[in-house]
C-alpha atoms as a PDB file:
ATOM      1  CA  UNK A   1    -118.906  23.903   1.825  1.00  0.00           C
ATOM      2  CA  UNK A   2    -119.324  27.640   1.348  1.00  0.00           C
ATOM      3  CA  UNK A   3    -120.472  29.706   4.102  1.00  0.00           C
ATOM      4  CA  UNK A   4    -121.949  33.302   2.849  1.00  0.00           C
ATOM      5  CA  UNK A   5    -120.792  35.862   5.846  1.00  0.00           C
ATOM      6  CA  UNK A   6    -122.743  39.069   6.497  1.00  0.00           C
ATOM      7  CA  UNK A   7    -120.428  41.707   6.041  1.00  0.00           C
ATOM      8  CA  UNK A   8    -122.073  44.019   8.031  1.00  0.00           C
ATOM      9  CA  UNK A   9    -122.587  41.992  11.312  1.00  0.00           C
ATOM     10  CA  UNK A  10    -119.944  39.301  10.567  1.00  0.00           C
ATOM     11  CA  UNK A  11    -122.549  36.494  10.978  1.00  0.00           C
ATOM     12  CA  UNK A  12    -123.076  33.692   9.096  1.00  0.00           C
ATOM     13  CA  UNK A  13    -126.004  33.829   6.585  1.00  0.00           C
ATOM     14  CA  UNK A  14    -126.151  30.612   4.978  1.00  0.00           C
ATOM     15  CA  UNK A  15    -124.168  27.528   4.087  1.00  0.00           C
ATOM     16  CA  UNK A  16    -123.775  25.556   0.878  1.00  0.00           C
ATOM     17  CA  UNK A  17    -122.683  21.897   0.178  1.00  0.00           C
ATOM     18  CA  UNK A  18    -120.752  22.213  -2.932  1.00  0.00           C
ATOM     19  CA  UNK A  19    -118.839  19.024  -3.186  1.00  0.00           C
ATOM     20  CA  UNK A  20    -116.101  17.219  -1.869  1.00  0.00           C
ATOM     21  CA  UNK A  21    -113.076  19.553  -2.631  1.00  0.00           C
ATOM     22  CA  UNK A  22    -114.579  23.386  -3.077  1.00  0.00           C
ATOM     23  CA  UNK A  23    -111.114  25.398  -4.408  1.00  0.00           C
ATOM     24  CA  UNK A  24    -111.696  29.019  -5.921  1.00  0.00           C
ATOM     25  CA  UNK A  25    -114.618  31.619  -5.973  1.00  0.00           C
ATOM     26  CA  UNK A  26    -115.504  34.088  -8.263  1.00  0.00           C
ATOM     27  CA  UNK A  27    -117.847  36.851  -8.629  1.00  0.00           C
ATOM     28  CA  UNK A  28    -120.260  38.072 -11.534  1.00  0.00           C
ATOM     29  CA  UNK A  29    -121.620  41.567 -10.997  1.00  0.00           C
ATOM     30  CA  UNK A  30    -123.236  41.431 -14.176  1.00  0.00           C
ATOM     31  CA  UNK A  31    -125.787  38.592 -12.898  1.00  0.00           C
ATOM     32  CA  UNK A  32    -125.444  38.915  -9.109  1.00  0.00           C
ATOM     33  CA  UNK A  33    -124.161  35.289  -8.993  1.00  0.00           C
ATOM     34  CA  UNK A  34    -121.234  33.294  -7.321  1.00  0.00           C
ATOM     35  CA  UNK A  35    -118.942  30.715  -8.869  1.00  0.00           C
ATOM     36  CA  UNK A  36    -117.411  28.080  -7.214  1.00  0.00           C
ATOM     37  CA  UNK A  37    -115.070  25.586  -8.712  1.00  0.00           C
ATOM     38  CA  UNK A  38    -115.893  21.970  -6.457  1.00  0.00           C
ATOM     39  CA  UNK A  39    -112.418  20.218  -7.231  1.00  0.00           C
ATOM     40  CA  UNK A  40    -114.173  16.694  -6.891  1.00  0.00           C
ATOM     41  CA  UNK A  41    -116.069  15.643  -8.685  1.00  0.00           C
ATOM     42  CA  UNK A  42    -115.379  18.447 -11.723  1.00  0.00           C
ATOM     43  CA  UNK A  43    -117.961  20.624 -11.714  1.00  0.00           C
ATOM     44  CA  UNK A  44    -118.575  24.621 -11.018  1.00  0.00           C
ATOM     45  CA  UNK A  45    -121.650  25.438  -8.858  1.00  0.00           C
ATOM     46  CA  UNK A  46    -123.416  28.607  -9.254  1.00  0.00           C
ATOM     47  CA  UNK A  47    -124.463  30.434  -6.402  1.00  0.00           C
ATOM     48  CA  UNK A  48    -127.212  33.692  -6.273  1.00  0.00           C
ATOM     49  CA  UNK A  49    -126.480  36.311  -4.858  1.00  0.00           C
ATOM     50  CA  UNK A  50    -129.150  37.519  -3.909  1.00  0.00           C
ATOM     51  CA  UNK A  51    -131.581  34.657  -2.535  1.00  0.00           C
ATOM     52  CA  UNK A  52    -128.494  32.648  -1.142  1.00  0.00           C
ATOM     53  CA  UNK A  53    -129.451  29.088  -3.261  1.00  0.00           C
ATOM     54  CA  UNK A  54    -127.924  27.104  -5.726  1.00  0.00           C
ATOM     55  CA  UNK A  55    -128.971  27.688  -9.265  1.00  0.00           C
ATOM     56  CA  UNK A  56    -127.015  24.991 -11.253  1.00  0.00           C
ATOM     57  CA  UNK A  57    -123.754  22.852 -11.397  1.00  0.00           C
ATOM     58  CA  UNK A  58    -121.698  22.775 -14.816  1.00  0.00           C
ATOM     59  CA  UNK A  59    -119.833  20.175 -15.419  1.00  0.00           C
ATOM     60  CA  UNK A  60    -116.255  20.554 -16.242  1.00  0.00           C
ATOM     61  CA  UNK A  61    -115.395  16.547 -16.511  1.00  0.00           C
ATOM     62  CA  UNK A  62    -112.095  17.123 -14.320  1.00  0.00           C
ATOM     63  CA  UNK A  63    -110.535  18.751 -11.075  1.00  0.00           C
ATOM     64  CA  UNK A  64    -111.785  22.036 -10.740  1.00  0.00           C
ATOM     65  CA  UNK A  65    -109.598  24.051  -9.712  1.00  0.00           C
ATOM     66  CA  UNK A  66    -109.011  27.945 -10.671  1.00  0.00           C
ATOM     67  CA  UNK A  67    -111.651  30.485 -11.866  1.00  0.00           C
ATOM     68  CA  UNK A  68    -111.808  34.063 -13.392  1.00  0.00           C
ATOM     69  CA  UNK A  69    -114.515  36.412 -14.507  1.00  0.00           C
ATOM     70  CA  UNK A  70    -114.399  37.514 -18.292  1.00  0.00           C
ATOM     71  CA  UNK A  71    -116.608  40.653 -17.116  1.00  0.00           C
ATOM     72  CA  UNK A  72    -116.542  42.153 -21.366  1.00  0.00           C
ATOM     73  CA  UNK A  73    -118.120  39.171 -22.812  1.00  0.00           C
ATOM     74  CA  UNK A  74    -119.287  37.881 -19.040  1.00  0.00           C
ATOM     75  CA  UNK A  75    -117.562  34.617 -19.511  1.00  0.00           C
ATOM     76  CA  UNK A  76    -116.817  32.523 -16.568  1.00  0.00           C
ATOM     77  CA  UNK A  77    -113.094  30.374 -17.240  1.00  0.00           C
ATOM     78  CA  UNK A  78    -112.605  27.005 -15.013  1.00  0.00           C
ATOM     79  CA  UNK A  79    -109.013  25.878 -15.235  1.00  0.00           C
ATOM     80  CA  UNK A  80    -109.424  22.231 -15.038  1.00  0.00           C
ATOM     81  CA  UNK A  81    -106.223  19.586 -13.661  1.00  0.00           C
ATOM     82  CA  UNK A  82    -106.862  16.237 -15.148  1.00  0.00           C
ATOM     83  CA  UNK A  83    -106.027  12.268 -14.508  1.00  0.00           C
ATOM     84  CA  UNK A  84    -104.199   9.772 -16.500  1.00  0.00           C
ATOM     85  CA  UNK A  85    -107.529  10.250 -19.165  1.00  0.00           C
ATOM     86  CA  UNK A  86    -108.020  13.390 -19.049  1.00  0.00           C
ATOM     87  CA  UNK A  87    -106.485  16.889 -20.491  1.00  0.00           C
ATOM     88  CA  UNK A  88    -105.510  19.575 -18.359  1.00  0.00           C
ATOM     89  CA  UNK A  89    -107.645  22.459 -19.482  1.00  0.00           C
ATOM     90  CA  UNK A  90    -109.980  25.875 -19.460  1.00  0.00           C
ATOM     91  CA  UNK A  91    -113.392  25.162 -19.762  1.00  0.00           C
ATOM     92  CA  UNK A  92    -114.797  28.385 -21.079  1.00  0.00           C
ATOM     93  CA  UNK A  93    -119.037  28.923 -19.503  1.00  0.00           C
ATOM     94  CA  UNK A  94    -121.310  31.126 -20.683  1.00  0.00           C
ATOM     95  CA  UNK A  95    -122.676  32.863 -17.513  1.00  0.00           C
ATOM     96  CA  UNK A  96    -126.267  33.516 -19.183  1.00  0.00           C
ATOM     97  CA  UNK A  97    -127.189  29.685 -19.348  1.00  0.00           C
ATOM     98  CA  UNK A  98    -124.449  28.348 -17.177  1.00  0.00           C
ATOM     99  CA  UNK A  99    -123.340  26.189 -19.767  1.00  0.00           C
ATOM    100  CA  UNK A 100    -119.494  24.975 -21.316  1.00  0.00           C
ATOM    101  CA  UNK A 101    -119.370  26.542 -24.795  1.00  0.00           C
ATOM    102  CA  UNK A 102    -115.728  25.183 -25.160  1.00  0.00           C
ATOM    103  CA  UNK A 103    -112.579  23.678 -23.709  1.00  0.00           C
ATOM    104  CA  UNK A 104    -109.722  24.505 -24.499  1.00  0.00           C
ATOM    105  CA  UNK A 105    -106.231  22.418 -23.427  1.00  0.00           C
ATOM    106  CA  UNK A 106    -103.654  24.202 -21.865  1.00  0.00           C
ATOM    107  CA  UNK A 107    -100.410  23.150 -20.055  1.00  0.00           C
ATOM    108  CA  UNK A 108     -99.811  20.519 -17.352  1.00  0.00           C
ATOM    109  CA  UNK A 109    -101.576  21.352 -13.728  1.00  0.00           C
ATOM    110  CA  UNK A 110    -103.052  24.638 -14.629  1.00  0.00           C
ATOM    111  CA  UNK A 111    -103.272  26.079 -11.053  1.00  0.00           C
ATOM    112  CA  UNK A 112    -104.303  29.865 -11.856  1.00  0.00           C
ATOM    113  CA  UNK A 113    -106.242  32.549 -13.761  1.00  0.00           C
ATOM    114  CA  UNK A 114    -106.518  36.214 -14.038  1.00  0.00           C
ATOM    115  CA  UNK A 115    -108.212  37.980 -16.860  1.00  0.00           C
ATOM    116  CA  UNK A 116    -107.087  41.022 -18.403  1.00  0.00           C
ATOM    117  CA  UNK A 117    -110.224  43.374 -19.201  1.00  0.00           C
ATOM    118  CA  UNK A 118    -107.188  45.912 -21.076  1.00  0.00           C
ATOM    119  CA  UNK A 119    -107.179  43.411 -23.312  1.00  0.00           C
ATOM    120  CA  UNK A 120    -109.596  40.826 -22.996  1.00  0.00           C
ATOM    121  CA  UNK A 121    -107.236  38.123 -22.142  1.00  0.00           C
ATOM    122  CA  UNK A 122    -107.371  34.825 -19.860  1.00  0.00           C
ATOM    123  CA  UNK A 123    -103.834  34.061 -18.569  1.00  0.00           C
ATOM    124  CA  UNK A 124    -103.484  30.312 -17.084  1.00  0.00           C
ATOM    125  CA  UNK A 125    -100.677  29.425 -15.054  1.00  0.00           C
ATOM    126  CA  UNK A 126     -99.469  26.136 -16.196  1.00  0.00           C
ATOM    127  CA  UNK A 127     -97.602  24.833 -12.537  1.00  0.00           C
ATOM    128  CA  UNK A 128     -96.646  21.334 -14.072  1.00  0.00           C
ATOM    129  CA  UNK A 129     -95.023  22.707 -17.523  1.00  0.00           C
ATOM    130  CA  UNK A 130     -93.971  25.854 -16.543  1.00  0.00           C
ATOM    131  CA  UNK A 131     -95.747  28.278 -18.502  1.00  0.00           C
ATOM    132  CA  UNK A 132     -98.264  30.802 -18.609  1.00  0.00           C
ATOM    133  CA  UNK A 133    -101.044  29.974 -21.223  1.00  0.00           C
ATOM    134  CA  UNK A 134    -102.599  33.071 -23.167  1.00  0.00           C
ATOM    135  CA  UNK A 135    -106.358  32.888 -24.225  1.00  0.00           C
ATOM    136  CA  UNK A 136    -108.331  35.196 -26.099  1.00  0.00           C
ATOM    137  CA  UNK A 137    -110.984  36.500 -24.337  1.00  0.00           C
ATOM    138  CA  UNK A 138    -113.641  37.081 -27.836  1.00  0.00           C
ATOM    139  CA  UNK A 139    -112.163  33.993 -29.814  1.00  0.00           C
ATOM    140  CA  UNK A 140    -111.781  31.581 -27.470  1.00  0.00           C
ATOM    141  CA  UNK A 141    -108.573  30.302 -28.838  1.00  0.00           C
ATOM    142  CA  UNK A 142    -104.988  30.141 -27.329  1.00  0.00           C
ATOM    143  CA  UNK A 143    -102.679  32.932 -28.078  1.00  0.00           C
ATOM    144  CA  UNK A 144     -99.370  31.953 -27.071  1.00  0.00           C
ATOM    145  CA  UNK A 145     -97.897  30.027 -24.351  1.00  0.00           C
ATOM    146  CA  UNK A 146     -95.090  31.932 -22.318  1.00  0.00           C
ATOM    147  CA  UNK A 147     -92.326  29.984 -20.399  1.00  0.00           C
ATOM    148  CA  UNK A 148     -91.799  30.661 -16.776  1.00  0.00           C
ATOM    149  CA  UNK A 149     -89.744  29.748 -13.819  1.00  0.00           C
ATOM    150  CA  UNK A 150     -90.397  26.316 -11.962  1.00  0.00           C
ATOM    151  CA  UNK A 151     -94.500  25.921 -11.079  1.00  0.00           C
ATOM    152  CA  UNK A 152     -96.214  28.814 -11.715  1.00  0.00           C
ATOM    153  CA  UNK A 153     -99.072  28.865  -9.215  1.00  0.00           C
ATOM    154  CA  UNK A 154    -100.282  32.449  -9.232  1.00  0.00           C
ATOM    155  CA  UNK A 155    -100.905  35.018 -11.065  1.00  0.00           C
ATOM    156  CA  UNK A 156    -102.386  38.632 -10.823  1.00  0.00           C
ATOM    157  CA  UNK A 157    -103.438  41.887 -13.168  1.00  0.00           C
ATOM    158  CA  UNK A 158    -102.484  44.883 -12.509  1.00  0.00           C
ATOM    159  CA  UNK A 159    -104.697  47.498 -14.355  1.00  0.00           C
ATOM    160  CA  UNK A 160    -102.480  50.545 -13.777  1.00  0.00           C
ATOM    161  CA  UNK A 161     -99.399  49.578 -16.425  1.00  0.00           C
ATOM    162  CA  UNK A 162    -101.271  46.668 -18.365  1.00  0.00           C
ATOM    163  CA  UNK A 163     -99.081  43.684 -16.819  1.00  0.00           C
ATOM    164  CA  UNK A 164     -99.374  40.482 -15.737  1.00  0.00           C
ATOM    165  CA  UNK A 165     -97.507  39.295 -12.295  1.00  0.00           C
ATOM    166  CA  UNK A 166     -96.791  35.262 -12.411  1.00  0.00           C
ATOM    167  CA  UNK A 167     -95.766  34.057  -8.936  1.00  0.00           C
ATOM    168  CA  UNK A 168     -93.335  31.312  -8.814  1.00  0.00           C
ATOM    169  CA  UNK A 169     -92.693  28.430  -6.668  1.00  0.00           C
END
């Protein structure tokens, strides 16, 4: 579930069933509207902000597991762990019509995002290959993949010096 808290009287406003595994959130200022990657069964439900409801699930066809906000093109990324089927990937959503415009693969058990507004770059970290996976943020295409130290698992942006902190297992 997701449980919306007031902030003001630290109360509980509302709660949402999401799905059966519910693993990242994001948040889109642009459209007043919360993200939230449902590991099982694959899909990304969107949340409003401002009534509190459900407005749609995407479907990402895989474990949902990290998100990030692309707030210069307002591009929601999902990075996506798959089975013995499926590709681990970054489903790229258009946050107007809460729809996948593309997926792109990526390395093994991608585990976290961060985007980089300097630049208008996705980074994914890649825990099972260990490696950091570059997208660009207007083409929607991979950049370069970076090799890291064993299982990559976070990562963070740090606006002040333009870098990119990968945090390690």
């Amino acid at each position: 579930t997701v449980t919306v808290i007031n902030g003001l009287t630290n109360t509980i406003i509302n709660t949402f069933i999401v799905g059966a595994d519910p693993s990242a959130l994001i948040y889109d200022s642009i459209d007043d509207r919360i993200y939230c990657s449902d590991g099982r069964p694959g899909v990304v439900s969107v949340l409003d902000g401002s009534s509190n409801s459900v407005l749609a699930t995407i479907d990402v066809g895989q474990y949902a597991a990290a998100l990030a906000h692309n707030t210069m093109n307002n591009k929601i990324y999902c990075a996506s762990r798959g089975n013995a089927s499926e590709i681990d990937s970054v489903s790229i959503i258009d946050s107007v019509n809460n729809s996948v415009i593309t997926t792109i693969p990526v390395g093994t058990s991608p585990f976290a995002l961060t985007y980089n507004p300097t630049n208008n770059k996705v980074y994914c970290a890649n825990c099972g290959s260990n490696s950091v996976t570059v997208i660009d943020g207007a083409a929607n295409s991979i950049i370069t993949t970076i090799a890291t130290d064993d299982c990559p698992c976070a990562l963070v942006y740090n606006p002040t010096n333009n870098k990119i902190y990968c945090a390690n297992k």
